[in-house]
PDB file of N, CA and C in Angstrom:
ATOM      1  N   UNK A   1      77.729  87.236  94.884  1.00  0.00           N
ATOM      2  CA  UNK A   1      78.131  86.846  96.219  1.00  0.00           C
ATOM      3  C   UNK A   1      77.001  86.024  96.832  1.00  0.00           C
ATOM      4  N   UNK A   2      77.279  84.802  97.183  1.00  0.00           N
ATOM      5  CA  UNK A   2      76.290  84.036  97.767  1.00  0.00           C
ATOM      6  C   UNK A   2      76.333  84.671  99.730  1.00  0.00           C
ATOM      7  N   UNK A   3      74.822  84.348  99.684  1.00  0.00           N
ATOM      8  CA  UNK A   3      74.326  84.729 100.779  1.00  0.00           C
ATOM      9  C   UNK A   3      74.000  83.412 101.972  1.00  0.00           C
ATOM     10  N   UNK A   4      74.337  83.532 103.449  1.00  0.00           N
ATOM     11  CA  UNK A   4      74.131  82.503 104.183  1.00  0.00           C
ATOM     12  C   UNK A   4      72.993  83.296 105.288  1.00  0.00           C
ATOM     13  N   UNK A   5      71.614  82.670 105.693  1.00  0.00           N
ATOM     14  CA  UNK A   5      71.129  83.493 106.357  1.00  0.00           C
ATOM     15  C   UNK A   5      71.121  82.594 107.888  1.00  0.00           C
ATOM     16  N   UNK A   6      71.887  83.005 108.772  1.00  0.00           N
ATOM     17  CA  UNK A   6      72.050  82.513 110.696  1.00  0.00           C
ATOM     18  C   UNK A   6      70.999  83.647 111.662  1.00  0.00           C
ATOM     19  N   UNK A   7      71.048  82.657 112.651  1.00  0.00           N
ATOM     20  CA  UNK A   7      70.363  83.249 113.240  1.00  0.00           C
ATOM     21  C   UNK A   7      70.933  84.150 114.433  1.00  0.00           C
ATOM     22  N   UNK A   8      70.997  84.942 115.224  1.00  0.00           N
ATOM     23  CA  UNK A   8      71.996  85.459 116.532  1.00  0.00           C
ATOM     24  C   UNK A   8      72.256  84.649 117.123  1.00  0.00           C
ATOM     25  N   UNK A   9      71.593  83.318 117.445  1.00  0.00           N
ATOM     26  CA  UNK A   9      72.322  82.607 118.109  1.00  0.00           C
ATOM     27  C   UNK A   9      73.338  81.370 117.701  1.00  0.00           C
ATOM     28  N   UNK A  10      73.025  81.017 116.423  1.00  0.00           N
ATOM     29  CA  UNK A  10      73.760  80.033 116.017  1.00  0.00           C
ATOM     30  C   UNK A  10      75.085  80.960 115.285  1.00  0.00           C
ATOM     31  N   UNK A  11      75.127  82.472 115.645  1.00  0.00           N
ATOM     32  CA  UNK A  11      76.330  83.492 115.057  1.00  0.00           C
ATOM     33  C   UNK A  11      77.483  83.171 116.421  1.00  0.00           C
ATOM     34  N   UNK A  12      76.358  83.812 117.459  1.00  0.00           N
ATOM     35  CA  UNK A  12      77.342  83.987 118.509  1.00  0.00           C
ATOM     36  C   UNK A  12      77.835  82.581 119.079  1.00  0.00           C
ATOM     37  N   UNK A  13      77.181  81.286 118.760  1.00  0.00           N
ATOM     38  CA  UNK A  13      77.619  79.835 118.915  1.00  0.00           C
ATOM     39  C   UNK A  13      79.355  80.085 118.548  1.00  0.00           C
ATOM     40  N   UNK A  14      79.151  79.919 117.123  1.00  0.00           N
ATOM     41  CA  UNK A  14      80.456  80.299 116.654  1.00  0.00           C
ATOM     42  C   UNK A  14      81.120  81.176 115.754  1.00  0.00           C
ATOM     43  N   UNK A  15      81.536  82.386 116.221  1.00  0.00           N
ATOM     44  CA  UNK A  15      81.596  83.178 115.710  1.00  0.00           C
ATOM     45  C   UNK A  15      82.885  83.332 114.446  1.00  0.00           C
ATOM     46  N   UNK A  16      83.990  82.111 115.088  1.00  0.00           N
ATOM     47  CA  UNK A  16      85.289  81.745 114.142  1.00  0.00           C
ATOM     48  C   UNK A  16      84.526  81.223 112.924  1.00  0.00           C
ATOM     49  N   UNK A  17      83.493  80.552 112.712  1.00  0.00           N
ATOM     50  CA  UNK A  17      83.134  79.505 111.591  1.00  0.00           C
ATOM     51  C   UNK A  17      82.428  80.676 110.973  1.00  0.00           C
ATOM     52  N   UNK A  18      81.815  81.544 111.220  1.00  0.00           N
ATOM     53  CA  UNK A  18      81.053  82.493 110.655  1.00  0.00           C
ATOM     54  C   UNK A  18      82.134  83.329 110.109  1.00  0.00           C
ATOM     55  N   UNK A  19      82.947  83.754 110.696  1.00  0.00           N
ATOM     56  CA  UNK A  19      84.078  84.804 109.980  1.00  0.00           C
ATOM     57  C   UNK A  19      84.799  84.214 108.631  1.00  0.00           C
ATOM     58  N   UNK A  20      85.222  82.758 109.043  1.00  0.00           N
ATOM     59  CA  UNK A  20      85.580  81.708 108.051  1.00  0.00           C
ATOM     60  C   UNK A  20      84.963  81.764 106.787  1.00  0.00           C
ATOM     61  N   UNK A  21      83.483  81.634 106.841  1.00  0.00           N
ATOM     62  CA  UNK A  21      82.580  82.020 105.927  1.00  0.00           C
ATOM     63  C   UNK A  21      82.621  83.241 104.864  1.00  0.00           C
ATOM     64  N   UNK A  22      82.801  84.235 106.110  1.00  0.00           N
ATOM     65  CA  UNK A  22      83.125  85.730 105.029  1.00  0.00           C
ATOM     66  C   UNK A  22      84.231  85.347 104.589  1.00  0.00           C
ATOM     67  N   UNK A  23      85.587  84.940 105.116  1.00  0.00           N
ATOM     68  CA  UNK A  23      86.816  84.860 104.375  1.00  0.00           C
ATOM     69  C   UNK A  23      86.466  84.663 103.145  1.00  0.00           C
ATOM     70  N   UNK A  24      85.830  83.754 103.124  1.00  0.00           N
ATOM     71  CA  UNK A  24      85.610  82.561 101.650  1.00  0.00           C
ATOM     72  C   UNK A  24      84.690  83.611 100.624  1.00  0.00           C
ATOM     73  N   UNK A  25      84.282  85.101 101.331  1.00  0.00           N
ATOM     74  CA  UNK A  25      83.656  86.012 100.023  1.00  0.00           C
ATOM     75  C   UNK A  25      81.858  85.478 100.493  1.00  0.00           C
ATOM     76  N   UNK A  26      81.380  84.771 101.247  1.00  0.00           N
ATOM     77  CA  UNK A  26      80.201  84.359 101.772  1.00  0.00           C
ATOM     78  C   UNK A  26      79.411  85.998 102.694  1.00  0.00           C
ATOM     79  N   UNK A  27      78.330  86.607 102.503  1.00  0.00           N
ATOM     80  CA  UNK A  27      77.998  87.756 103.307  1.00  0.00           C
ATOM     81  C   UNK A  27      76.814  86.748 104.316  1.00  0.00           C
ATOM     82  N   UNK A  28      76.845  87.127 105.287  1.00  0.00           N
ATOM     83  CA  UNK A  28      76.058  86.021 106.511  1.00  0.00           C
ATOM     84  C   UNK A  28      75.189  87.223 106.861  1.00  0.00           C
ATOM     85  N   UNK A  29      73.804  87.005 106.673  1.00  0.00           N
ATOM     86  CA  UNK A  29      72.730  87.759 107.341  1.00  0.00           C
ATOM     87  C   UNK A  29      72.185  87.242 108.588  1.00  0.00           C
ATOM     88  N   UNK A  30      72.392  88.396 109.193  1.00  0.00           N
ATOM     89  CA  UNK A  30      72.012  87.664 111.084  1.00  0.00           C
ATOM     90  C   UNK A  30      70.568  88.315 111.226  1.00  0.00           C
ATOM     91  N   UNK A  31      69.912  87.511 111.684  1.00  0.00           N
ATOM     92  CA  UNK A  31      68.480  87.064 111.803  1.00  0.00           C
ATOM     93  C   UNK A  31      67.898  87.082 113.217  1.00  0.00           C
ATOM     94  N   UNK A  32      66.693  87.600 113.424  1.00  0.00           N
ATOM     95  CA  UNK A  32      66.115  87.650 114.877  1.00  0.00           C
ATOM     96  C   UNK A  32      65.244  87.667 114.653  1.00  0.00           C
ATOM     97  N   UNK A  33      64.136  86.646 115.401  1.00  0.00           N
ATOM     98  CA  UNK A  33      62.585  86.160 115.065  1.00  0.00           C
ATOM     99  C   UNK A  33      62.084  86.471 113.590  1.00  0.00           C
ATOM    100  N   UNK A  34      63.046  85.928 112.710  1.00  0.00           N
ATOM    101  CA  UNK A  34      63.088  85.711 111.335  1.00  0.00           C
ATOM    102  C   UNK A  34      63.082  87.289 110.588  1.00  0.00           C
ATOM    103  N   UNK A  35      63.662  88.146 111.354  1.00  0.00           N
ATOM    104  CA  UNK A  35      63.941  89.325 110.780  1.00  0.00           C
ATOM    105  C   UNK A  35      65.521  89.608 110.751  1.00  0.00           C
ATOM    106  N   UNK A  36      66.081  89.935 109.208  1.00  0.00           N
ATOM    107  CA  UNK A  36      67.494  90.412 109.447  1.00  0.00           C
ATOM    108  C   UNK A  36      67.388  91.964 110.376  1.00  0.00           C
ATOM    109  N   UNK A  37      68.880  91.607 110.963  1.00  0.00           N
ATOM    110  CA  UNK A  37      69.814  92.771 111.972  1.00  0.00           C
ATOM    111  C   UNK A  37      70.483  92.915 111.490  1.00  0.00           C
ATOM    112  N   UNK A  38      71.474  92.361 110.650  1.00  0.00           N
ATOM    113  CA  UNK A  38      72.688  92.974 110.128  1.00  0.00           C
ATOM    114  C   UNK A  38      73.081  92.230 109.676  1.00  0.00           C
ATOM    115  N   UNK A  39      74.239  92.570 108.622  1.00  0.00           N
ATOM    116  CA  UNK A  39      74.840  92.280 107.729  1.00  0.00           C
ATOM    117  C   UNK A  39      76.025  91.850 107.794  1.00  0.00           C
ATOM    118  N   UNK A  40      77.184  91.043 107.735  1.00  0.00           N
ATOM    119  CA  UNK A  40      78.438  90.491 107.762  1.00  0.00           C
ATOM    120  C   UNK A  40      79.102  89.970 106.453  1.00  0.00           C
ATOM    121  N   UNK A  41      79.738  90.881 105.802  1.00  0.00           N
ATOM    122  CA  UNK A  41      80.461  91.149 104.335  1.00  0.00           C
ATOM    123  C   UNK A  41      81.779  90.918 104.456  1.00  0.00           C
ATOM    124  N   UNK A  42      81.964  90.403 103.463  1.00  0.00           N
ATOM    125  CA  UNK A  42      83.687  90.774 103.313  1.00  0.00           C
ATOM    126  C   UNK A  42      84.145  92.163 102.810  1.00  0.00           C
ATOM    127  N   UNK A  43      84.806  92.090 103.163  1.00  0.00           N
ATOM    128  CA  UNK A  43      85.564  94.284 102.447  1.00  0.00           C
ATOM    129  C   UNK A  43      85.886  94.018 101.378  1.00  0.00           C
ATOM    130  N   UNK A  44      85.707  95.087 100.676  1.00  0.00           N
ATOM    131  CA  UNK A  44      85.908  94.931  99.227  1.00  0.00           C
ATOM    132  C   UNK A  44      87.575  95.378  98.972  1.00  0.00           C
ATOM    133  N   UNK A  45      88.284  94.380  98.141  1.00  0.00           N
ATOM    134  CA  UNK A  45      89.950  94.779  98.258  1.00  0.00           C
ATOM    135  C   UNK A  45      90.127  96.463  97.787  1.00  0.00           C
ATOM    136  N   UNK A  46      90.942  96.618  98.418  1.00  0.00           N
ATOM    137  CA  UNK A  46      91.883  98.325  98.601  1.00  0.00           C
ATOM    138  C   UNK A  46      91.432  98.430  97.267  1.00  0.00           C
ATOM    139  N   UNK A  47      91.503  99.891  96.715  1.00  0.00           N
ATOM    140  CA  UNK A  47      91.846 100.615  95.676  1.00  0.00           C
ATOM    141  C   UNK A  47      93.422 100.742  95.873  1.00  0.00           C
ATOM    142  N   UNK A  48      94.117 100.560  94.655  1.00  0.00           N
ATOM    143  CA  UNK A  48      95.093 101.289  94.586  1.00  0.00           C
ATOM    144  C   UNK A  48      95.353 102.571  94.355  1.00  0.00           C
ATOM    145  N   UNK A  49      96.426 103.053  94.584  1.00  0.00           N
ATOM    146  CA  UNK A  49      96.535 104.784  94.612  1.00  0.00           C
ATOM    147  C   UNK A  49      97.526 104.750  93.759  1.00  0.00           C
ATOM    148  N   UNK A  50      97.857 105.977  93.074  1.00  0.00           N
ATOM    149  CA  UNK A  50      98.602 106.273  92.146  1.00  0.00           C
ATOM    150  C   UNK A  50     100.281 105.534  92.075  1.00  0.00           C
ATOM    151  N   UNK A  51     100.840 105.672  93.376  1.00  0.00           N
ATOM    152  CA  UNK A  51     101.872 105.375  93.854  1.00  0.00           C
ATOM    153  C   UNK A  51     101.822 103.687  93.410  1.00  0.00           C
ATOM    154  N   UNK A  52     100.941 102.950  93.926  1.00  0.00           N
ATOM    155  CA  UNK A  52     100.723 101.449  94.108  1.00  0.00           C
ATOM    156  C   UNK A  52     101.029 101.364  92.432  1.00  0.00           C
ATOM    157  N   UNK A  53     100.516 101.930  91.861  1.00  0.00           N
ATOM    158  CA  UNK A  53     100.014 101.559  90.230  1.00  0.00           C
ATOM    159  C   UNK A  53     101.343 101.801  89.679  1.00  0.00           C
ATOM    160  N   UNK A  54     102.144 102.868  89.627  1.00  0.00           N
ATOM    161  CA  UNK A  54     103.306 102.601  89.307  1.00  0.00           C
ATOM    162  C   UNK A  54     104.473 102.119  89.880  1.00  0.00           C
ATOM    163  N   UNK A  55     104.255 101.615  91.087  1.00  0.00           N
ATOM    164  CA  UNK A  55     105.461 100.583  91.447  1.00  0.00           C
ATOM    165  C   UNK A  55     105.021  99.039  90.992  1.00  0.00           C
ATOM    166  N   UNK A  56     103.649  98.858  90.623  1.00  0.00           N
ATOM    167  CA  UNK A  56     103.288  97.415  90.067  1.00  0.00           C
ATOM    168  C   UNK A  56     103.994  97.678  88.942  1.00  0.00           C
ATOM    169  N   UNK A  57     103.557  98.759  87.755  1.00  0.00           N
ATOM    170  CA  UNK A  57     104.041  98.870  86.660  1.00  0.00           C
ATOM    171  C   UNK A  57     105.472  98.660  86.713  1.00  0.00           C
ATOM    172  N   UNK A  58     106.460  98.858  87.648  1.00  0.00           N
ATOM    173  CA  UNK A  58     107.768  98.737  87.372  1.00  0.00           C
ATOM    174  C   UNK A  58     108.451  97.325  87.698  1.00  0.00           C
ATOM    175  N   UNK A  59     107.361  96.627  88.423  1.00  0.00           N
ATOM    176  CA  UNK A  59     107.520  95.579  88.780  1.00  0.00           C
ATOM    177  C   UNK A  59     107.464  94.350  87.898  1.00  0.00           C
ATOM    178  N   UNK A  60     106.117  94.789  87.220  1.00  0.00           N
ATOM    179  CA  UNK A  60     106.173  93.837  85.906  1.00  0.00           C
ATOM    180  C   UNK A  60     107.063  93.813  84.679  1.00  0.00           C
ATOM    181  N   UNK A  61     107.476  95.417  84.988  1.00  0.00           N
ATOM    182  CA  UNK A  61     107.990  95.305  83.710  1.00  0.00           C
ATOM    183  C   UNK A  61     109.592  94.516  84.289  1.00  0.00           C
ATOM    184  N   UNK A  62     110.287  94.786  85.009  1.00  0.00           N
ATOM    185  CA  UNK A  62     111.132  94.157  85.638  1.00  0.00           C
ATOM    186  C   UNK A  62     110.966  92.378  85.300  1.00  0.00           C
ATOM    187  N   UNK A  63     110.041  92.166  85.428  1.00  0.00           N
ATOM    188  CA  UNK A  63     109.861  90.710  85.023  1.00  0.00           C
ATOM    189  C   UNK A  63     109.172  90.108  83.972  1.00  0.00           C
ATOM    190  N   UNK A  64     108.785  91.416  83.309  1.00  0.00           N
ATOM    191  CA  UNK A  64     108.865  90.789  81.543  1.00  0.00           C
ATOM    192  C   UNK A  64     109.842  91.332  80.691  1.00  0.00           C
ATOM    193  N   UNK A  65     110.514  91.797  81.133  1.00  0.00           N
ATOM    194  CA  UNK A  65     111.806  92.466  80.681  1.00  0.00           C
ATOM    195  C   UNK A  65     111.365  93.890  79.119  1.00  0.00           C
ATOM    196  N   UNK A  66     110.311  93.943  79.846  1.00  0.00           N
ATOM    197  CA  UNK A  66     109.684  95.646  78.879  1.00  0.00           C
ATOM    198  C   UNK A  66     109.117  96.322  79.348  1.00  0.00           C
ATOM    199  N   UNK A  67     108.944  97.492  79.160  1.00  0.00           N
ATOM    200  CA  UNK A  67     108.090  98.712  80.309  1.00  0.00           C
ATOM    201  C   UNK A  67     106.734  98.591  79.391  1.00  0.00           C
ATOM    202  N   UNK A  68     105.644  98.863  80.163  1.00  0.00           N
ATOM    203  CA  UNK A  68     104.326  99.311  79.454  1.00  0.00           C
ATOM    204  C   UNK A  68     104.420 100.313  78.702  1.00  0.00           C
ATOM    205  N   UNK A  69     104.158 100.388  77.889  1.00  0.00           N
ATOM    206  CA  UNK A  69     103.686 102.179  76.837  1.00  0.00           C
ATOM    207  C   UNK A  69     103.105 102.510  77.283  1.00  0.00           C
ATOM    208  N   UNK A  70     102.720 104.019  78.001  1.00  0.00           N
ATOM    209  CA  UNK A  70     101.816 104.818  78.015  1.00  0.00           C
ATOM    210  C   UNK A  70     101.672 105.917  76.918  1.00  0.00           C
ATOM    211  N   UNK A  71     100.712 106.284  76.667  1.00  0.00           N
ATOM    212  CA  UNK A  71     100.509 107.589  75.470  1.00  0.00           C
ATOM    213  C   UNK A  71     101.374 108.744  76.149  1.00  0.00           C
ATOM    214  N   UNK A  72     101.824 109.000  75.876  1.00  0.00           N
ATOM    215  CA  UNK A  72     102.812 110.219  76.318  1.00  0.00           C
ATOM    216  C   UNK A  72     101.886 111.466  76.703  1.00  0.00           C
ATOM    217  N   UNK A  73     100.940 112.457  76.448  1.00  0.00           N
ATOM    218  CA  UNK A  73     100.330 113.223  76.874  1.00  0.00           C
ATOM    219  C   UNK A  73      99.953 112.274  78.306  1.00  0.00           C
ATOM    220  N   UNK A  74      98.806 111.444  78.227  1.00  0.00           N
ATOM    221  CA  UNK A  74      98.513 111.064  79.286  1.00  0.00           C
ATOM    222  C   UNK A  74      99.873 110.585  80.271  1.00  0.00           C
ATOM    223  N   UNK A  75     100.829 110.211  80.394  1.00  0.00           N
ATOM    224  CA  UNK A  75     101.898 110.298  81.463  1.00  0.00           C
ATOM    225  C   UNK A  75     102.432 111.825  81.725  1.00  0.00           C
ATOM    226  N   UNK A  76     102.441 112.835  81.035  1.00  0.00           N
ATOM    227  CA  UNK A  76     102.536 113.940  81.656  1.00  0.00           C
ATOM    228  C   UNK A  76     101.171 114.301  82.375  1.00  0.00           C
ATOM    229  N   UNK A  77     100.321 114.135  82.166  1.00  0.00           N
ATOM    230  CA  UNK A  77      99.380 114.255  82.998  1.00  0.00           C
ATOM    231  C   UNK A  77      99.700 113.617  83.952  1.00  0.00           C
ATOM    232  N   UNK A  78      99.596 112.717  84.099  1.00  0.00           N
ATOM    233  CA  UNK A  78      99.752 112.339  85.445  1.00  0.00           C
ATOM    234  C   UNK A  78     100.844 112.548  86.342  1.00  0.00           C
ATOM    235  N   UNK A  79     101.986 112.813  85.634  1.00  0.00           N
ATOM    236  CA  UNK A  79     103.078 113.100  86.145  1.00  0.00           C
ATOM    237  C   UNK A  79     102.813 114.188  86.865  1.00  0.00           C
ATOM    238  N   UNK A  80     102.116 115.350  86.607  1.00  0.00           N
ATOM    239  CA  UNK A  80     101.713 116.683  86.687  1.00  0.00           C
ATOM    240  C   UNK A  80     100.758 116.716  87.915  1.00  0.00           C
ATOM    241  N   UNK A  81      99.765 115.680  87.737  1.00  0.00           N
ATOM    242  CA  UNK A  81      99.011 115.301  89.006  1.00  0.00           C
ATOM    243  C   UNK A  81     100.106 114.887  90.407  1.00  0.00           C
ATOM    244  N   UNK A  82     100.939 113.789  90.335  1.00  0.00           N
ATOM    245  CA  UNK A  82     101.801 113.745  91.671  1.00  0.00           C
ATOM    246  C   UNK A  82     102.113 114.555  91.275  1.00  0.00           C
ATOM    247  N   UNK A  83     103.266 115.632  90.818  1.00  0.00           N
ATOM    248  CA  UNK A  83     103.691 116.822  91.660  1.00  0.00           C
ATOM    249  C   UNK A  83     103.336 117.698  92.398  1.00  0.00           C
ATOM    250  N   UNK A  84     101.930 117.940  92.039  1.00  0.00           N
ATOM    251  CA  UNK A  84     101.154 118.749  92.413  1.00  0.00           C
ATOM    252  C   UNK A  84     100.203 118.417  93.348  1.00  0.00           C
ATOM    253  N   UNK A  85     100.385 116.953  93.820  1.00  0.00           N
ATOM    254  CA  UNK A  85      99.209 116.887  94.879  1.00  0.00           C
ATOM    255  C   UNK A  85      99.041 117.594  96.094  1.00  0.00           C
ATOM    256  N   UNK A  86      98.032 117.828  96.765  1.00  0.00           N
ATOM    257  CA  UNK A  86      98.296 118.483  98.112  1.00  0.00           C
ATOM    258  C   UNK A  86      97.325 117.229  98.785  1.00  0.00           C
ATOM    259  N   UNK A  87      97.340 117.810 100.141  1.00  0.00           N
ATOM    260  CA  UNK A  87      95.943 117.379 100.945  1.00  0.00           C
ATOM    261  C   UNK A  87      95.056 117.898 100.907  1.00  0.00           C
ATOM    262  N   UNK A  88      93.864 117.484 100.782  1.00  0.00           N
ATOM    263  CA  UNK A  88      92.946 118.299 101.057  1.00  0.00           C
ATOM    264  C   UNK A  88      92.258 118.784 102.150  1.00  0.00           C
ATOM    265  N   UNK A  89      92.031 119.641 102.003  1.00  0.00           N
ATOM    266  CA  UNK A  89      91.954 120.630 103.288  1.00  0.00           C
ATOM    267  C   UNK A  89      89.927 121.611 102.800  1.00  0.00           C
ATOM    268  N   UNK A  90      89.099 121.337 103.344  1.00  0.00           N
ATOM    269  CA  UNK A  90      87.675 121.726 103.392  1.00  0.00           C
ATOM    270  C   UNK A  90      87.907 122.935 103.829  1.00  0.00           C
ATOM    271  N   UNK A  91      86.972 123.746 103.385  1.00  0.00           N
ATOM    272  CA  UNK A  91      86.982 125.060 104.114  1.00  0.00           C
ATOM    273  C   UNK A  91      86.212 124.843 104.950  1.00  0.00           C
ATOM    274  N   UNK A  92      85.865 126.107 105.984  1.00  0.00           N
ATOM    275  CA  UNK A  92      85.718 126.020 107.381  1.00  0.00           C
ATOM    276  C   UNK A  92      83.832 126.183 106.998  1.00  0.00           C
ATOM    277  N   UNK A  93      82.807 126.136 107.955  1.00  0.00           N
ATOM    278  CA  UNK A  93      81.427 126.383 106.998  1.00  0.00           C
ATOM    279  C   UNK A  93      81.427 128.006 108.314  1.00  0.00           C
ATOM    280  N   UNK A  94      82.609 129.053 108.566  1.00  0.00           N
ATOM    281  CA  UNK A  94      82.428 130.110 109.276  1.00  0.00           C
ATOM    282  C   UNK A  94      81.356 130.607 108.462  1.00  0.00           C
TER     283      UNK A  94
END
């Protein structure tokens, strides 16, 4: 990831052209009497969750006209995992 280093004031000048920047995957270090303050990153894309992963999977296969193989133990596993999910819930530190 390339790095752009601004200063606070040429940030808060324009702050659209600076965001623009991160769009583009650019992290902008903001600078004050030649010391960084902070940091301005782009987010790193979502994780997918279990759910996401097999509605892609059905999606592709839909449009290559074949399902993926999975090893069969490992899809009962997982199968076994969603049924069984809960929330999680911490115990109390009483």
């Amino acid at each position: 990831m390339s790095a752009l280093h601004l200063t606070e004031a040429e940030v808060v000048r324009d702050l659209a052209a600076v965001l623009e920047k991160v769009q583009q995957g650019v992290e902008v270090i903001v600078e004050k009497n030649n010391q960084p303050i902070a940091v301005i990153s782009p987010l790193r894309p979502p994780q997918r969750t279990i759910s996401d992963s097999i509605a892609l999977a059905r999606q592709r296969e839909n449009e290559r006209g074949y399902a993926v193989t999975l090893d069969p133990d490992f899809a009962a596993d997982i199968e076994e995992v969603i049924r069984n999910r809960r929330s999680w819930r911490p115990r109390s530190w009483d």
